[in-house]
N, C-alpha and C. Protein backbone atom coordinates (compact mmCIF):
# COMPACT_ATOMS: atom_id res chain seq x y z
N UNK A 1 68.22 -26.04 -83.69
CA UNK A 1 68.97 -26.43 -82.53
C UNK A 1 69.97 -27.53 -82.90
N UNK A 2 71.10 -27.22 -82.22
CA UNK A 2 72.11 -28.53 -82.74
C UNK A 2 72.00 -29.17 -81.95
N UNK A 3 72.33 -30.83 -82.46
CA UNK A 3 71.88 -32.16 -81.43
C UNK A 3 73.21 -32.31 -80.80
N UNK A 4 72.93 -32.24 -79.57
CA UNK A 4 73.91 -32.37 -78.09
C UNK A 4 74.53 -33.56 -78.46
N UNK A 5 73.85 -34.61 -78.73
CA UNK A 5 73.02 -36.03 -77.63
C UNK A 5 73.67 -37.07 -79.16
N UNK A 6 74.94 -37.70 -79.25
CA UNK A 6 75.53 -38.39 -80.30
C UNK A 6 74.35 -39.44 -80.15
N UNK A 7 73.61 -40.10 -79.26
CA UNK A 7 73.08 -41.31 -79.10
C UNK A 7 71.63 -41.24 -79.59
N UNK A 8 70.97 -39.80 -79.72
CA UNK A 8 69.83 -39.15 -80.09
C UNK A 8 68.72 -40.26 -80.71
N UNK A 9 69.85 -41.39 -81.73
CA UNK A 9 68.50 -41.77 -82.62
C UNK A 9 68.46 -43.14 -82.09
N UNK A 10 69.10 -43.66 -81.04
CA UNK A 10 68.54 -44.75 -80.43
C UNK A 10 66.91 -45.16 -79.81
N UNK A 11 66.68 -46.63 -79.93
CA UNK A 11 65.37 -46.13 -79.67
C UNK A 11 65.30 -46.83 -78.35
N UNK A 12 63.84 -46.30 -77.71
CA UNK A 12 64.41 -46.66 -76.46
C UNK A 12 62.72 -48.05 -76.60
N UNK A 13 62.68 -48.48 -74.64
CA UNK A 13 62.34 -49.14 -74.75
C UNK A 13 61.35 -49.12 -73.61
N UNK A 14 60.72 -50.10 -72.89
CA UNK A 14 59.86 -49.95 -71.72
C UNK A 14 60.39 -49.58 -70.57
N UNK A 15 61.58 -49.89 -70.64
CA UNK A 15 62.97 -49.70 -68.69
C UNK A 15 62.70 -48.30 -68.96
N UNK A 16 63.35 -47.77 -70.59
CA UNK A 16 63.30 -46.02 -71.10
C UNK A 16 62.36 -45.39 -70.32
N UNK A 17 61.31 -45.19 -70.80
CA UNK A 17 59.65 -45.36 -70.70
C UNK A 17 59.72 -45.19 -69.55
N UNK A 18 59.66 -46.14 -68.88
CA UNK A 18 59.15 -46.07 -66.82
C UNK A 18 60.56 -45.17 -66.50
N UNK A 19 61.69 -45.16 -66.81
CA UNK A 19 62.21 -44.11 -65.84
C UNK A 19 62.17 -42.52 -66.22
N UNK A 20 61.42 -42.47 -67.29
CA UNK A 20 60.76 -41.13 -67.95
C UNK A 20 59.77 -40.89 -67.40
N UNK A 21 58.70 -41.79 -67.00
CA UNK A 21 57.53 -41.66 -65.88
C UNK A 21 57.58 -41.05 -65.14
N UNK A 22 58.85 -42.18 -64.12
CA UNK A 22 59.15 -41.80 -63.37
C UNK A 22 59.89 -40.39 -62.68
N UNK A 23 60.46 -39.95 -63.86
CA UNK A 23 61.06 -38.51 -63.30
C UNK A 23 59.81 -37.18 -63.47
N UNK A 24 58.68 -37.95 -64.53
CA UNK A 24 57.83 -37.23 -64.48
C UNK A 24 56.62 -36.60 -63.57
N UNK A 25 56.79 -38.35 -62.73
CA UNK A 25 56.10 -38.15 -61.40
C UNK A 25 56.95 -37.59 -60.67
N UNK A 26 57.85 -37.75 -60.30
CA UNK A 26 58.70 -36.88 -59.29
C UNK A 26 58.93 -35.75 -59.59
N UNK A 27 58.37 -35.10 -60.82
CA UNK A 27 58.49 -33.33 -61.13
C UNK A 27 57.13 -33.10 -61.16
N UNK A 28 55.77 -33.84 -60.99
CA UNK A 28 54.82 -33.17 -60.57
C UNK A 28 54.56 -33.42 -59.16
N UNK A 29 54.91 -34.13 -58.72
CA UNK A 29 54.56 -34.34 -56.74
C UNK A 29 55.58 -33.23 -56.43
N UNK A 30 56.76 -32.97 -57.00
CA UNK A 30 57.37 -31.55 -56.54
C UNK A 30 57.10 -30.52 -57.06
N UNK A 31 55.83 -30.31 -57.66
CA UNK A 31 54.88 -29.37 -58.37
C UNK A 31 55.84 -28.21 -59.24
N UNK A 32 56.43 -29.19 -60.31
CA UNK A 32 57.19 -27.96 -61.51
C UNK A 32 55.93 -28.95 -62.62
N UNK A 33 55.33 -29.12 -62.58
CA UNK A 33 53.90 -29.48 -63.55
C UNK A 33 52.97 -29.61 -62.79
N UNK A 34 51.70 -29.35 -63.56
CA UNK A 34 50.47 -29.23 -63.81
C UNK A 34 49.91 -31.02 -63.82
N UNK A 35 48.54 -30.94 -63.38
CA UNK A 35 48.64 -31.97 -64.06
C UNK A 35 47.83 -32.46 -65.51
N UNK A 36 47.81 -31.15 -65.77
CA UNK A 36 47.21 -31.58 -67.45
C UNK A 36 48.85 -31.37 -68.71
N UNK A 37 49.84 -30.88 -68.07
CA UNK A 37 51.15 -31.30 -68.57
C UNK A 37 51.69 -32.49 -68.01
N UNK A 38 51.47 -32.73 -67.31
CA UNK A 38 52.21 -34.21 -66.66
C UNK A 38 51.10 -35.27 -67.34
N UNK A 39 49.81 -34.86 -67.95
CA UNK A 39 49.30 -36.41 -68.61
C UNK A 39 49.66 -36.03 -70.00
N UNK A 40 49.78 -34.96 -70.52
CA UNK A 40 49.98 -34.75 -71.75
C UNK A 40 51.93 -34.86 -72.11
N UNK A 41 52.53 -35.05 -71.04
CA UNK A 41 53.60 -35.23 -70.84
C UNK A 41 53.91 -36.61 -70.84
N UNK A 42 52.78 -37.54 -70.15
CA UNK A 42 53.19 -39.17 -70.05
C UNK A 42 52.76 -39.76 -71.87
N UNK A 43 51.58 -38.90 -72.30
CA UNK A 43 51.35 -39.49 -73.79
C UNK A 43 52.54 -39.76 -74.48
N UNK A 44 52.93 -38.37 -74.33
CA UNK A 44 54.57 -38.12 -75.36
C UNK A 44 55.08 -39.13 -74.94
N UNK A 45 55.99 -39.33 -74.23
CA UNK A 45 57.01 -40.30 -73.25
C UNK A 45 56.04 -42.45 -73.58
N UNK A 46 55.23 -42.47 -73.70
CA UNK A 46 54.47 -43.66 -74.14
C UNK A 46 54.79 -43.27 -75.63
N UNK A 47 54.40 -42.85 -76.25
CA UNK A 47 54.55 -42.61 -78.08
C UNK A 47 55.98 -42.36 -78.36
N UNK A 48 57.07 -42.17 -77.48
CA UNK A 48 58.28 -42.07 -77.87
C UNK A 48 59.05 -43.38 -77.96
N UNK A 49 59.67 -43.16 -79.85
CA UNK A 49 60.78 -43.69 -80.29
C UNK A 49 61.95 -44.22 -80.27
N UNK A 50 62.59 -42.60 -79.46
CA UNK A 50 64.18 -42.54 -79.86
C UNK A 50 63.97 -41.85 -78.53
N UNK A 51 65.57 -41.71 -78.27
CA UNK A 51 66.28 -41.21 -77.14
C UNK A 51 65.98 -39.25 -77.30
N UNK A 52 66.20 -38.91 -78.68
CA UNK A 52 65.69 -37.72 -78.64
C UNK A 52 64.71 -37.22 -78.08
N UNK A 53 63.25 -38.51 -78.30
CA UNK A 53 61.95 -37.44 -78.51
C UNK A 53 61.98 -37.68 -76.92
N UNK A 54 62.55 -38.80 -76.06
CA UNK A 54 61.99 -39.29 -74.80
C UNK A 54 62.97 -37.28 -73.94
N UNK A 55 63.62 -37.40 -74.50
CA UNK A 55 64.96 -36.19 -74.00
C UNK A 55 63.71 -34.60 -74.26
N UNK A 56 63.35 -34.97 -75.16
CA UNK A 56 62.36 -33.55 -75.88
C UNK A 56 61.49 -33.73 -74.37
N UNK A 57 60.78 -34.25 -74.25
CA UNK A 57 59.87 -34.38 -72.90
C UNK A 57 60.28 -33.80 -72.04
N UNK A 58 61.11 -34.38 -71.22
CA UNK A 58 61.72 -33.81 -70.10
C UNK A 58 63.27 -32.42 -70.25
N UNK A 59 63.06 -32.18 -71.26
CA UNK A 59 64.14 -30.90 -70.99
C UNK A 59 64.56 -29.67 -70.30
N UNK A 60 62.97 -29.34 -70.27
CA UNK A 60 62.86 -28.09 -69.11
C UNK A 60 62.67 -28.52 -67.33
N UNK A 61 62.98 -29.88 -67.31
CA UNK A 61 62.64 -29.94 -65.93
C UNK A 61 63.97 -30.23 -65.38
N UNK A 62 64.36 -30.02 -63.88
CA UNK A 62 65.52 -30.38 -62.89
C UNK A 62 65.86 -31.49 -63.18
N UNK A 63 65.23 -32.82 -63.30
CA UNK A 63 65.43 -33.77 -63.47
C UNK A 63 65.96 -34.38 -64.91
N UNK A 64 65.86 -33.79 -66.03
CA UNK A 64 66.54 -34.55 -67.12
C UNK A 64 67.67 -35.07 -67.35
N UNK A 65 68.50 -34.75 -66.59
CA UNK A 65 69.85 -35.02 -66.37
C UNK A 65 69.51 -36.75 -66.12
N UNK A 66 68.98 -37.34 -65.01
CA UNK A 66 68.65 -38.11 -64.91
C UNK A 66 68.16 -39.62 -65.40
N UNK A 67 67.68 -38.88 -66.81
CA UNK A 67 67.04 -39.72 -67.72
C UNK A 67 67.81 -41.39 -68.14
N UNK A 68 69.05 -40.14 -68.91
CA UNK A 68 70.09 -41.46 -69.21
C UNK A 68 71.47 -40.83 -68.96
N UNK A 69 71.47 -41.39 -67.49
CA UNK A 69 72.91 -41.27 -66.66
C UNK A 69 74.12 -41.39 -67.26
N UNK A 70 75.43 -40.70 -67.17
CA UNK A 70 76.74 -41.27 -67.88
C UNK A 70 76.77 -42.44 -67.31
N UNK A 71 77.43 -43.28 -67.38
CA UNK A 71 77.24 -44.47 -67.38
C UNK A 71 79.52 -44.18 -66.08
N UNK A 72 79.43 -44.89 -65.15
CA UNK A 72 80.41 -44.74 -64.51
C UNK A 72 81.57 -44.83 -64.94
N UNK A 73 82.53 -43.73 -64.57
CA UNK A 73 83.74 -44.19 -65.62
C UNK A 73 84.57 -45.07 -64.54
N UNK A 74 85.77 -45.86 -64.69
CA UNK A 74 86.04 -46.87 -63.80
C UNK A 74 87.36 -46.70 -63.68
N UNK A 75 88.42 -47.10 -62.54
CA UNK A 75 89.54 -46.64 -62.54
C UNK A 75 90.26 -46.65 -63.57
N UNK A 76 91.07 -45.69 -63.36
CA UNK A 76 92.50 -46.04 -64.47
C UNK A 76 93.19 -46.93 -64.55
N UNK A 77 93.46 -47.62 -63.08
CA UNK A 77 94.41 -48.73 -62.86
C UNK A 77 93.20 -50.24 -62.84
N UNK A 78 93.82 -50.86 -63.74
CA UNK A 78 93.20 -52.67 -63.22
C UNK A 78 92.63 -52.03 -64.90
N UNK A 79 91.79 -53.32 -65.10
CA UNK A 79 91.16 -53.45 -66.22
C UNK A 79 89.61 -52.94 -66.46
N UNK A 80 89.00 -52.44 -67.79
CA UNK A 80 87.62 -51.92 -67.88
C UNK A 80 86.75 -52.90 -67.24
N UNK A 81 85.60 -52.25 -66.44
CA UNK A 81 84.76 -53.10 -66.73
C UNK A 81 83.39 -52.50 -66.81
N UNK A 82 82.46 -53.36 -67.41
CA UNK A 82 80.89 -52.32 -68.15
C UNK A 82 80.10 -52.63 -66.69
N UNK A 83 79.34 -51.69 -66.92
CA UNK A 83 78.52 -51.36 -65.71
C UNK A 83 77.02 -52.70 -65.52
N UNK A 84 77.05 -53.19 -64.49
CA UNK A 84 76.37 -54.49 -64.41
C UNK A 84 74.92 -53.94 -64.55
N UNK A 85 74.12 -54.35 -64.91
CA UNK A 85 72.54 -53.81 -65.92
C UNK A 85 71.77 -54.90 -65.42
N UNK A 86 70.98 -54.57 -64.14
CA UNK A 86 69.74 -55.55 -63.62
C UNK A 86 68.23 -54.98 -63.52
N UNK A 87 67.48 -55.53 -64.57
CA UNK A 87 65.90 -54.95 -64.59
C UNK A 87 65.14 -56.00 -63.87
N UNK A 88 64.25 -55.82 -63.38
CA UNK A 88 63.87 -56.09 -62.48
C UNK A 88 61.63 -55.71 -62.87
N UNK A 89 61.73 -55.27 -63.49
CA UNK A 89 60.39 -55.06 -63.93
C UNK A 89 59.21 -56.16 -63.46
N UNK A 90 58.19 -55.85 -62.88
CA UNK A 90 57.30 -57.16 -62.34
C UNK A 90 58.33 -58.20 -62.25
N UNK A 91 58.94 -58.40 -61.78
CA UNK A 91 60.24 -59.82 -61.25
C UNK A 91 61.04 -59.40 -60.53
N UNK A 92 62.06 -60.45 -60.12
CA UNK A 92 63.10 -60.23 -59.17
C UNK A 92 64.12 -60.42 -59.19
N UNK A 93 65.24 -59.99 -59.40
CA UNK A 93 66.32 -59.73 -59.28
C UNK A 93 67.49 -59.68 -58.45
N UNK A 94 67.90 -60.68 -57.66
CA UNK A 94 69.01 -61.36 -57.17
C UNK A 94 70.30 -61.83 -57.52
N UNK A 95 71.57 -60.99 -56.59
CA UNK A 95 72.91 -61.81 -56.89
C UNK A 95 72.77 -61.47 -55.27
N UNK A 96 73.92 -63.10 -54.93
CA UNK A 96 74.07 -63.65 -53.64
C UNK A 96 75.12 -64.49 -54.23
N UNK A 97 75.90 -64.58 -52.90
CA UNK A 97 76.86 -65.76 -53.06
C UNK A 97 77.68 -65.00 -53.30
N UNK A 98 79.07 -65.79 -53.88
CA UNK A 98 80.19 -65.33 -54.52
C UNK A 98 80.05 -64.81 -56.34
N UNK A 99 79.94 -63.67 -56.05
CA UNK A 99 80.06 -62.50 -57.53
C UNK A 99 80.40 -61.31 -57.36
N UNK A 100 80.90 -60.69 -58.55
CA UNK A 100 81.88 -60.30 -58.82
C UNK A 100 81.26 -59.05 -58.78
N UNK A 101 81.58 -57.94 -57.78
CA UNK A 101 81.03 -56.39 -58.01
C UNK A 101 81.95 -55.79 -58.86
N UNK A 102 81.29 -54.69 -60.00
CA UNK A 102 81.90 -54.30 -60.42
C UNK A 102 81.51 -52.81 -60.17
N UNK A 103 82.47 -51.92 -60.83
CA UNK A 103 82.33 -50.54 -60.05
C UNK A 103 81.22 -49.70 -60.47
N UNK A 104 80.24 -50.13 -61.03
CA UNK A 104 79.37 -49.52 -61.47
C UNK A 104 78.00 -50.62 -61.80
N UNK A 105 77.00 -50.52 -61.18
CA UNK A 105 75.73 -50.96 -61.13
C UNK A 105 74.49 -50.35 -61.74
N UNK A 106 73.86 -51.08 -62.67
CA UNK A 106 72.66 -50.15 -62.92
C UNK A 106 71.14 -50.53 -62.47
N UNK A 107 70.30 -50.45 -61.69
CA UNK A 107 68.79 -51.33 -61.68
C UNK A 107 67.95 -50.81 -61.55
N UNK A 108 67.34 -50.90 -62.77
CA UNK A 108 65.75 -50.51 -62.76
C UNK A 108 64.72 -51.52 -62.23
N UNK A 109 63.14 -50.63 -61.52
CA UNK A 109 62.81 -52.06 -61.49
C UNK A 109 61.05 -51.16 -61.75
N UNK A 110 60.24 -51.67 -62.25
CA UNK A 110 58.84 -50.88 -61.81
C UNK A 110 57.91 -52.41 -61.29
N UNK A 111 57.84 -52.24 -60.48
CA UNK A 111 56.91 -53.13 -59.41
C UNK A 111 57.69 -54.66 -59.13
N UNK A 112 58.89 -54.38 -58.71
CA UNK A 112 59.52 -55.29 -58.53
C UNK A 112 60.63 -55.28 -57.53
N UNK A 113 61.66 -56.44 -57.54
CA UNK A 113 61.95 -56.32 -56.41
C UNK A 113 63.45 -56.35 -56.67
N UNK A 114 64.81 -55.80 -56.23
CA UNK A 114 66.41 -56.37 -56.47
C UNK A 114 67.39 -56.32 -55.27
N UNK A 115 67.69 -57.32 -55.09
CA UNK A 115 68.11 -58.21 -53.89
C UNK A 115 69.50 -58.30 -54.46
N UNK A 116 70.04 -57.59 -53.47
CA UNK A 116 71.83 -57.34 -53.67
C UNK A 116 72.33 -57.78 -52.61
N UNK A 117 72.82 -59.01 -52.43
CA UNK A 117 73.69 -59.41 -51.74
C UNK A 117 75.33 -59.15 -51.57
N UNK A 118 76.27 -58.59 -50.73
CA UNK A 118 77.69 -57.98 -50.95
C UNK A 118 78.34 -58.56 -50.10
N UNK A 119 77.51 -59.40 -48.67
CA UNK A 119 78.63 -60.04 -47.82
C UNK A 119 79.36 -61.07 -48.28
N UNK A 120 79.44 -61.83 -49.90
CA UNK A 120 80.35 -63.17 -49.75
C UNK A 120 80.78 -62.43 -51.36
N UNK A 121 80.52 -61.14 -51.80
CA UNK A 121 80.84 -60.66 -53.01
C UNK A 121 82.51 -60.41 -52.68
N UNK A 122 82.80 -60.29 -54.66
CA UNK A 122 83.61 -59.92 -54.68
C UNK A 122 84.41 -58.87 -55.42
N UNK A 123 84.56 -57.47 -54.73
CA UNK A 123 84.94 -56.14 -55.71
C UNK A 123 85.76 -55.97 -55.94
N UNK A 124 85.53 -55.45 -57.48
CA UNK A 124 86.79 -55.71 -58.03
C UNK A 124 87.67 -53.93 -58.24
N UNK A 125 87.33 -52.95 -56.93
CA UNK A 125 87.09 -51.80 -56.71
C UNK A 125 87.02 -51.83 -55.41
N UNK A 126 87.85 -50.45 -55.10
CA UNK A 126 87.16 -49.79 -53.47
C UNK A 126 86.16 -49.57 -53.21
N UNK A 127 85.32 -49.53 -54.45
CA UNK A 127 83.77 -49.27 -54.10
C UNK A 127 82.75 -49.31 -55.59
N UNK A 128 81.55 -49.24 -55.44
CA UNK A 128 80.86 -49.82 -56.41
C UNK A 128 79.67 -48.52 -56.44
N UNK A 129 79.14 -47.92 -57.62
CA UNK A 129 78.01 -47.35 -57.43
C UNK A 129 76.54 -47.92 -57.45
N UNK A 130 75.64 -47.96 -57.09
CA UNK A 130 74.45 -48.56 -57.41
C UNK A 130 73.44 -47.41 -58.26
N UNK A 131 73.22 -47.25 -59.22
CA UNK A 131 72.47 -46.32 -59.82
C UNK A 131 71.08 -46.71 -59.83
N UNK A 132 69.80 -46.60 -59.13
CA UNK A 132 69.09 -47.09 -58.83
C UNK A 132 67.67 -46.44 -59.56
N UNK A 133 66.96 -46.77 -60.59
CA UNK A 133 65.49 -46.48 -60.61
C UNK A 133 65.19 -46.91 -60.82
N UNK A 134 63.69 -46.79 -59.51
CA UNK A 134 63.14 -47.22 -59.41
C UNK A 134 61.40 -46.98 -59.09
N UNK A 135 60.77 -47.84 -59.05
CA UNK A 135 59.26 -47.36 -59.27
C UNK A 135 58.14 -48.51 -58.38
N UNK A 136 57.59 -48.19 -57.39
CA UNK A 136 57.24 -48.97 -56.45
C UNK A 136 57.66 -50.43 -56.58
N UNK A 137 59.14 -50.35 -55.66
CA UNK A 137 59.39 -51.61 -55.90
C UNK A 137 60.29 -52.00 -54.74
N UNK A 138 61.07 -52.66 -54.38
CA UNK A 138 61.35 -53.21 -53.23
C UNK A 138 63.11 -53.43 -53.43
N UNK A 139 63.82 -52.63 -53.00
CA UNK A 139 65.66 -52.73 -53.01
C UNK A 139 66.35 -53.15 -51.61
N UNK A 140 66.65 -54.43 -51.59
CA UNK A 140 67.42 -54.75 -50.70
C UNK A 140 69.08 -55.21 -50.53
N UNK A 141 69.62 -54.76 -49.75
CA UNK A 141 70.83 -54.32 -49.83
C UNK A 141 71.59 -54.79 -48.29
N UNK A 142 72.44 -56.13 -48.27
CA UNK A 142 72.60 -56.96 -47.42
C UNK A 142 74.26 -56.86 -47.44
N UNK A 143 74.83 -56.26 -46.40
CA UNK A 143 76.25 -56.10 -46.50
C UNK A 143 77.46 -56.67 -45.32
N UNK A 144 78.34 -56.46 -45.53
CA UNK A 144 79.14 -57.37 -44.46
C UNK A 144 79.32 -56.65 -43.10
N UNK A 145 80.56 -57.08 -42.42
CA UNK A 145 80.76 -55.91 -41.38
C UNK A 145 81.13 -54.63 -41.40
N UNK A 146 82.84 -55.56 -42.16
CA UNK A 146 83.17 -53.99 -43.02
C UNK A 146 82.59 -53.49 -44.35
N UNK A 147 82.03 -53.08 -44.70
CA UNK A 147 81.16 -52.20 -45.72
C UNK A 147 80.32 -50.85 -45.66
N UNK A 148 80.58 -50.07 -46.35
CA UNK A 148 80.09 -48.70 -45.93
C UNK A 148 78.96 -48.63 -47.02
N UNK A 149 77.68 -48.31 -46.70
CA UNK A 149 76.94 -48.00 -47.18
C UNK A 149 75.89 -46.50 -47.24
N UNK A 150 76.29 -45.69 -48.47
CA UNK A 150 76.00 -44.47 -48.29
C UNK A 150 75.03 -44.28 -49.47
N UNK A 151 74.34 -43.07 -48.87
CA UNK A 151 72.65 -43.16 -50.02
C UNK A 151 72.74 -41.57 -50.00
N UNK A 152 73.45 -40.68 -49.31
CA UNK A 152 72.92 -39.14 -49.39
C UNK A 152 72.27 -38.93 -51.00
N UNK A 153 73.16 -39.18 -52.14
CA UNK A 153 72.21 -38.73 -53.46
C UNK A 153 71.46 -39.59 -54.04
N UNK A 154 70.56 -40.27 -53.19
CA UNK A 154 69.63 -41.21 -53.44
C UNK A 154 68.15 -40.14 -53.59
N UNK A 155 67.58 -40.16 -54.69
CA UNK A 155 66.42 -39.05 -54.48
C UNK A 155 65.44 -39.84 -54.28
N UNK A 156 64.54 -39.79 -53.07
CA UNK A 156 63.14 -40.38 -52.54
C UNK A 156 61.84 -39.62 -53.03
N UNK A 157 61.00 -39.67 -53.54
CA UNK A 157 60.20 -39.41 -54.05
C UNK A 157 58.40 -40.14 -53.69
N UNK A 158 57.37 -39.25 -53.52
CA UNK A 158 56.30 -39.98 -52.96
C UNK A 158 56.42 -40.58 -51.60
N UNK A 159 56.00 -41.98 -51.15
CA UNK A 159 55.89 -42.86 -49.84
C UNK A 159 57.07 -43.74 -50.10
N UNK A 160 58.19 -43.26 -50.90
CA UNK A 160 59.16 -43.78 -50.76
C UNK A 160 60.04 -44.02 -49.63
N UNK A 161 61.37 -44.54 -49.04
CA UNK A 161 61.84 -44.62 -47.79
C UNK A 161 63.07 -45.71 -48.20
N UNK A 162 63.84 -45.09 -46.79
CA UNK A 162 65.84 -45.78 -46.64
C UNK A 162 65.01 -46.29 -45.45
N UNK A 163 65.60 -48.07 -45.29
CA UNK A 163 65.42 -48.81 -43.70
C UNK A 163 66.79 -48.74 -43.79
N UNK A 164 67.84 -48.33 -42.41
CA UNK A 164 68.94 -48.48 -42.67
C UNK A 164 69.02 -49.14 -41.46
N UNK A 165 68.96 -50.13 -41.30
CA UNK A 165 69.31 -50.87 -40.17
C UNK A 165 70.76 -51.74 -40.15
N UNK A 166 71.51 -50.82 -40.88
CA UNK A 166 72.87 -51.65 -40.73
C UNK A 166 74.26 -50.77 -40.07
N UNK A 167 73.69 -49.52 -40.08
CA UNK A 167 74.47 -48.68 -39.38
C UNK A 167 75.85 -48.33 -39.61
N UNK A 168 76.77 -48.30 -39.21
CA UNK A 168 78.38 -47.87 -39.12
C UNK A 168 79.18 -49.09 -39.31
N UNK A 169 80.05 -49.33 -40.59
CA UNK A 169 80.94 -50.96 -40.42
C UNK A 169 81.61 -50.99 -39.05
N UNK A 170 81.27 -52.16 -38.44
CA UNK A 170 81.88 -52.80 -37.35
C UNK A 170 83.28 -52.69 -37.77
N UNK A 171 84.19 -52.66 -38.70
CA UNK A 171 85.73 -52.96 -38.95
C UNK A 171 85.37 -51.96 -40.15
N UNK A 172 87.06 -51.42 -39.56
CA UNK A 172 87.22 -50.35 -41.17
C UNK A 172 87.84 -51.18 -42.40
N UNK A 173 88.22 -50.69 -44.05
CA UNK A 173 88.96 -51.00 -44.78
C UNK A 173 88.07 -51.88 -45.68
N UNK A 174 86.36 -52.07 -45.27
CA UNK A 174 85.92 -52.62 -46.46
C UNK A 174 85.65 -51.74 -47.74
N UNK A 175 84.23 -52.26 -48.66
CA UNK A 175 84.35 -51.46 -49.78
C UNK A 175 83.27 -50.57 -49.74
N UNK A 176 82.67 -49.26 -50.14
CA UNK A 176 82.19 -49.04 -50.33
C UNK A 176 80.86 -48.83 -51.68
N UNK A 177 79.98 -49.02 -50.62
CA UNK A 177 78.18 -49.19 -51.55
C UNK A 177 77.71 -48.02 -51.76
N UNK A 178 77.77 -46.59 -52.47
CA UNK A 178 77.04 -45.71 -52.75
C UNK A 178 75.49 -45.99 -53.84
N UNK A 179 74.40 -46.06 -53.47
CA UNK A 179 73.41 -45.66 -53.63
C UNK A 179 72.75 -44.68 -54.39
N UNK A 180 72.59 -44.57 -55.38
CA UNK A 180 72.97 -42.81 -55.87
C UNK A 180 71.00 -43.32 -57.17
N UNK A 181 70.57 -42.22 -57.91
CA UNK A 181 69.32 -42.12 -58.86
C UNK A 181 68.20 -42.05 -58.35
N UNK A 182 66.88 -42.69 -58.16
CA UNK A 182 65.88 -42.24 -57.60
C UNK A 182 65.03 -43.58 -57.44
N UNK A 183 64.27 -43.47 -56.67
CA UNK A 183 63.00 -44.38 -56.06
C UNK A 183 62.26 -43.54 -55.43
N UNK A 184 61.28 -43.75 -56.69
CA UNK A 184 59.45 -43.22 -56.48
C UNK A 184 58.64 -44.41 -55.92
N UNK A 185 57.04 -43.47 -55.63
CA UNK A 185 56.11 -44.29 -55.85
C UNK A 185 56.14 -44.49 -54.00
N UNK A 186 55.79 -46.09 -54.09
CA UNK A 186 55.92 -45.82 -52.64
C UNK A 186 57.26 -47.19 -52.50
N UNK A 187 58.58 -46.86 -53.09
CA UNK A 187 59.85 -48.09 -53.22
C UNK A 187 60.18 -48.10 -51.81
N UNK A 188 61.51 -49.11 -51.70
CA UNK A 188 61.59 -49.27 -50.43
C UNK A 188 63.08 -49.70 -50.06
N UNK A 189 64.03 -49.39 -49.89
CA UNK A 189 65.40 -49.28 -49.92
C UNK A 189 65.58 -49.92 -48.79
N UNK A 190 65.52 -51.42 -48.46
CA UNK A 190 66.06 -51.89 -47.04
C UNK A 190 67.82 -52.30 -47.10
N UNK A 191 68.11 -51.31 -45.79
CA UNK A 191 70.03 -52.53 -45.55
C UNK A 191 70.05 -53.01 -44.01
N UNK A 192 70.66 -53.59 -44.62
CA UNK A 192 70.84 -54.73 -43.48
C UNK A 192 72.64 -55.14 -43.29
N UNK A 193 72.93 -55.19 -42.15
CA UNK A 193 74.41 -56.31 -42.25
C UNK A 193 74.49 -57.46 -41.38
N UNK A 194 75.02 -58.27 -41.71
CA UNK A 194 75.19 -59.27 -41.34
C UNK A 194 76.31 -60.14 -40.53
């Protein structure tokens, strides 16, 4: 087989790991495994190296795509910027105040919590993605008037759940918050505006 995957011999790490779990639990609660492949499936995925062998695991399932996301490409116009990378693993994870959104977000968290504040932010974009996995853990998401906040390709998984208590921006022309990767387990996606 020829290798797809230029990044193949990177190795990965524990964030790797739990969101390999994680897609693993969410392909046996949607019963495309067994569960004597889904434990013989988590061994592999724990004993894996590299980006290959974690990729070898999950290949035949819906979800591999998932694993390791393209990473957002960002406008043409204005200057690059790299996609902001918040883990959150047993801890917590907070920006508030005045900072700087950039158009692409990444946060993992497994039993933890990430607290996104956007009403005093500042984007440097019409809109920002949030790429979100996560693994019983707690995502809160606090936005202004005008701000649109959209989750349709947010995949929920288990006793997972959206509180959307922030509804429709009061004023048009803010930025938009898309929501987009997965939260298992039993996570918890609260918004709010302010």
């Amino acid at each position: 087989m020829v290798d797809r995957h230029s990044d193949d011999d990177l190795r990965v790490g524990n964030p790797e790991r739990e969101r390999a779990i994680t897609l693993l639990n969410d392909s046996f609660s949607s019963g495309y495994l067994e569960i004597a492949e889904f434990e013989d499936r988590s061994g592999l995925v724990y004993a894996a190296k590299t980006r290959r062998e974690l990729r070898k695991v999950l290949e035949d399932l819906p979800s591999a795509t998932m694993l390791f996301p393209a990473p957002a490409v960002a406008a043409s116009a204005g200057p690059a910027y790299e996609p902001l990378h918040l883990d959150a693993d047993w801890s917590e994870v907070r920006r508030k105040g005045v900072w700087e959104v950039p158009p692409s977000i990444v946060a993992t968290a497994s039993v933890g919590t990430v607290d996104l504040d956007f009403t005093a932010a500042r984007f440097t974009g019409p809109s920002t993605s949030v790429q979100l996995q996560v693994s019983v853990s707690t995502v809160k998401v606090r936005v202004g008037p005008d701000h649109e906040v959209r989750y349709t390709d947010l995949h929920l998984s288990g006793w997972s759940k959206v509180k959307d208590k922030a509804g429709a921006p009061t004023r048009p022309g803010g930025a938009v918050i898309e929501l987009i990767g997965s939260a298992s387990g039993m996570s918890s996606v609260n918004i709010r505006r302010t």
